[in-house]
Protein backbone atom coordinates (compact mmCIF):
# COMPACT_ATOMS: atom_id res chain seq x y z
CA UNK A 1 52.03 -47.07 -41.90
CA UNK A 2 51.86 -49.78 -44.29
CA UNK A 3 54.26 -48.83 -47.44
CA UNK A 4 51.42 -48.53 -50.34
CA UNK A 5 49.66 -46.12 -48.12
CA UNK A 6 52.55 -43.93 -47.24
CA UNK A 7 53.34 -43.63 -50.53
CA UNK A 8 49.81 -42.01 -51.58
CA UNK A 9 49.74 -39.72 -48.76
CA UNK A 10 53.19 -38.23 -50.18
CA UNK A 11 51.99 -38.72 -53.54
CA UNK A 12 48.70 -36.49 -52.26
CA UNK A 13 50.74 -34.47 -50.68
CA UNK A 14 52.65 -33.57 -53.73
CA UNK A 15 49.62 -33.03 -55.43
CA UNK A 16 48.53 -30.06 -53.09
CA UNK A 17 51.75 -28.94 -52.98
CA UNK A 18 52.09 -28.43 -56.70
CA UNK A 19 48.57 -26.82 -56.85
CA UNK A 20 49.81 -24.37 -54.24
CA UNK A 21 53.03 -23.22 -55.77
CA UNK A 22 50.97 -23.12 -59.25
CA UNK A 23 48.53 -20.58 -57.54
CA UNK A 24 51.09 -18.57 -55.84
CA UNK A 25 53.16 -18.83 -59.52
CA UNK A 26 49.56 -17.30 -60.96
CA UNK A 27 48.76 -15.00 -58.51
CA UNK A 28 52.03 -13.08 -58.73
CA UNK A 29 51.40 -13.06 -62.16
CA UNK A 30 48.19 -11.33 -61.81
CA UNK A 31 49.00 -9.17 -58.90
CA UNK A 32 48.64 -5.68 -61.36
CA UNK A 33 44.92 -6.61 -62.06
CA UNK A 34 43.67 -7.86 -58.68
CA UNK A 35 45.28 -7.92 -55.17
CA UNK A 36 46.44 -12.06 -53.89
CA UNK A 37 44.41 -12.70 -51.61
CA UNK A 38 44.80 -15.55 -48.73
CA UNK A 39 42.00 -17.85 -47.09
CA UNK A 40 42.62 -16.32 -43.69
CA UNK A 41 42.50 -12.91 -43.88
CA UNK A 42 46.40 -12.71 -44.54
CA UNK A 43 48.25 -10.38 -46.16
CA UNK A 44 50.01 -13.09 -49.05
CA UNK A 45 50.98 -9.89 -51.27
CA UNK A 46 53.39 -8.62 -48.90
CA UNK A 47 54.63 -11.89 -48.52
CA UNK A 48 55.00 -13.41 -52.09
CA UNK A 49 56.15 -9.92 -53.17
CA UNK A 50 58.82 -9.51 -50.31
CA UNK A 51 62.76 -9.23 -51.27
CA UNK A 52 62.78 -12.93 -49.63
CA UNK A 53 60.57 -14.66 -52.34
CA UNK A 54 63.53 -15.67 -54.08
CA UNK A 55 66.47 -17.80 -53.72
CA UNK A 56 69.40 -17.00 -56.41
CA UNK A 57 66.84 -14.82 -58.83
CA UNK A 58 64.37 -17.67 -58.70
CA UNK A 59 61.13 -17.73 -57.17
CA UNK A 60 60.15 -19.75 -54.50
CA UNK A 61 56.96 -20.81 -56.18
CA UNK A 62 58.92 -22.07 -59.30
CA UNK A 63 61.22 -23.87 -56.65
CA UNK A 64 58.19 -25.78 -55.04
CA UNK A 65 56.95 -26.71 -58.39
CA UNK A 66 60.01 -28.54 -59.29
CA UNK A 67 60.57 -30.17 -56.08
CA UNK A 68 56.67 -31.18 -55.85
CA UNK A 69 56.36 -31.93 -59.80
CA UNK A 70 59.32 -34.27 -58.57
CA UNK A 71 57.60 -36.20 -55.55
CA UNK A 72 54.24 -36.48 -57.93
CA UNK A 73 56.12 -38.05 -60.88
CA UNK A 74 58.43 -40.08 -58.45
CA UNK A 75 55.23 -41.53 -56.03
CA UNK A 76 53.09 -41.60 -58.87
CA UNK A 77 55.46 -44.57 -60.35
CA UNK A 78 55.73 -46.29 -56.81
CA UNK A 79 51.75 -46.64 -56.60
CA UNK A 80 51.93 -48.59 -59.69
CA UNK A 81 55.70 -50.58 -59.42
CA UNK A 82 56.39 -50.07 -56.10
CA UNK A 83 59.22 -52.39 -56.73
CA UNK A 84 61.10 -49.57 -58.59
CA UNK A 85 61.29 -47.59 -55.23
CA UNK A 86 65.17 -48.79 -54.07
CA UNK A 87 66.46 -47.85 -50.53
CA UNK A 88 68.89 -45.47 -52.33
CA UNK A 89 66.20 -43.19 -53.66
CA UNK A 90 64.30 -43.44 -50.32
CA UNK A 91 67.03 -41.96 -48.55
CA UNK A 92 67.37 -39.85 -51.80
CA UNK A 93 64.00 -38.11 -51.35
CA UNK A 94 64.06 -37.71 -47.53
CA UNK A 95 67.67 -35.83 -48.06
CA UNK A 96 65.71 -33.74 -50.51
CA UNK A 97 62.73 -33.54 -48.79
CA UNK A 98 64.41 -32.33 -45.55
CA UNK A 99 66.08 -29.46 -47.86
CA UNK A 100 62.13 -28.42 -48.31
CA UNK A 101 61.38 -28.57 -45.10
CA UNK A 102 64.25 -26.36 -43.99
CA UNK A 103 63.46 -23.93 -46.13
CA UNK A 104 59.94 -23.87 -45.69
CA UNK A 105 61.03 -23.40 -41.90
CA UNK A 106 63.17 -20.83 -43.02
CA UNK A 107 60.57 -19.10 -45.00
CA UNK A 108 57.99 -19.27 -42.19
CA UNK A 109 60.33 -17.98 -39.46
CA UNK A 110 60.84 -14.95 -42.22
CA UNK A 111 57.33 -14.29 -42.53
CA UNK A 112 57.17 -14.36 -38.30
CA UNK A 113 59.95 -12.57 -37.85
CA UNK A 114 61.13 -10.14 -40.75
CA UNK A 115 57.88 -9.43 -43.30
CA UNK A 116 55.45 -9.92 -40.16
CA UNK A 117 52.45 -10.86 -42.12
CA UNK A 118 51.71 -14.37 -43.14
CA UNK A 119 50.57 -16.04 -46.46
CA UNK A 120 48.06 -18.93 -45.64
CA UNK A 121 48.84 -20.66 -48.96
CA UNK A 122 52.79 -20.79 -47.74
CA UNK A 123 51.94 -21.60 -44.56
CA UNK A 124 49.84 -24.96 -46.64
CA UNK A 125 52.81 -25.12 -48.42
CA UNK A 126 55.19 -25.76 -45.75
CA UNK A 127 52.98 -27.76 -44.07
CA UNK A 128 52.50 -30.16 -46.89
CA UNK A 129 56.68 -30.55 -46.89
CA UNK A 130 56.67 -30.99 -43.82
CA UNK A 131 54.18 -34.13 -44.39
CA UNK A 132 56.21 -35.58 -46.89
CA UNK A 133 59.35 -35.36 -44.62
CA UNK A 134 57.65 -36.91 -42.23
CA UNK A 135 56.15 -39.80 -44.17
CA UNK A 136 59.06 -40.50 -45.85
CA UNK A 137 61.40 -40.36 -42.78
CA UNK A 138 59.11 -42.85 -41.01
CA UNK A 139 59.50 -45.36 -43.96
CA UNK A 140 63.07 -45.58 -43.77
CA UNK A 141 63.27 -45.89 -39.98
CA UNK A 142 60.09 -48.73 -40.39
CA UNK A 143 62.91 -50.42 -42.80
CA UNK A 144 65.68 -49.86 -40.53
CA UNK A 145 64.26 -51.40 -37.43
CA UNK A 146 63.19 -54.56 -39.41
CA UNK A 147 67.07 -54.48 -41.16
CA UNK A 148 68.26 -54.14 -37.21
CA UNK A 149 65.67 -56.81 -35.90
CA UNK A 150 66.63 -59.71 -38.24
């Protein structure tokens, strides 16, 4: 995937990401005047309220704001001067981004396994981490093999 365009899916990505952990962050919020409810008949109450929404008193939503406020702000300065974007903050933000995914993996295996009920807008969630993982993993091995070729 040429570079430009790998860098606007993740910036995309972040987008949607950030709008998800903004409507989970508003729906808890609200959760005394109307029940949270998810696209696919899910149960995203039980989830989003569980004893596992948190990680050290802080909630998972506020966490995915940072980290996808972070890949927006980061990608959204690469569009316009890519030649900002060094190999040391590439392999920055796929060591991050990995984090993310294994804890959206984490969370998803919980919500399988311990809550058994699922939230559709975490399930989104970790599937848009998992995109940017990707994306960004793929652009460092695309530099790699032309490093290794030369």
């Amino acid at each position: 995937m040429e570079i430009g365009a790998a860098n606007a899916v993740i910036f995309l990505a972040g987008v949607l990401g950030f709008f998800i952990a903004r409507h989970i962050y508003k729906k808890k919020r609200e959760l005394a005047a109307q029940p949270f409810t998810c696209p696919l008949n899910f149960d995203c109450t039980k989830v989003v309220t569980s004893r596992f929404s948190r990680l050290g008193g802080i909630p998972f939503e506020i966490l995915g704001m940072v980290y996808y406020g972070f890949i927006v702000a980061s990608y959204g300065i690469f569009i316009f001067l890519p030649h900002l974007k060094t190999q040391e903050f590439s392999y920055g933000v796929s060591t991050l981004s990995f984090f993310a995914f294994c804890v959206s993996l984490y969370l998803t295996f919980i919500q399988a396994f311990r809550i058994r009920e699922w939230c559709s807008w975490c399930l989104f969630s970790a599937l848009f981490s998992t995109v940017i993982l990707a994306i960004s993993l793929m652009n460092i091995f695309e530099k790699f093999s032309l490093i290794v070729s030369i």
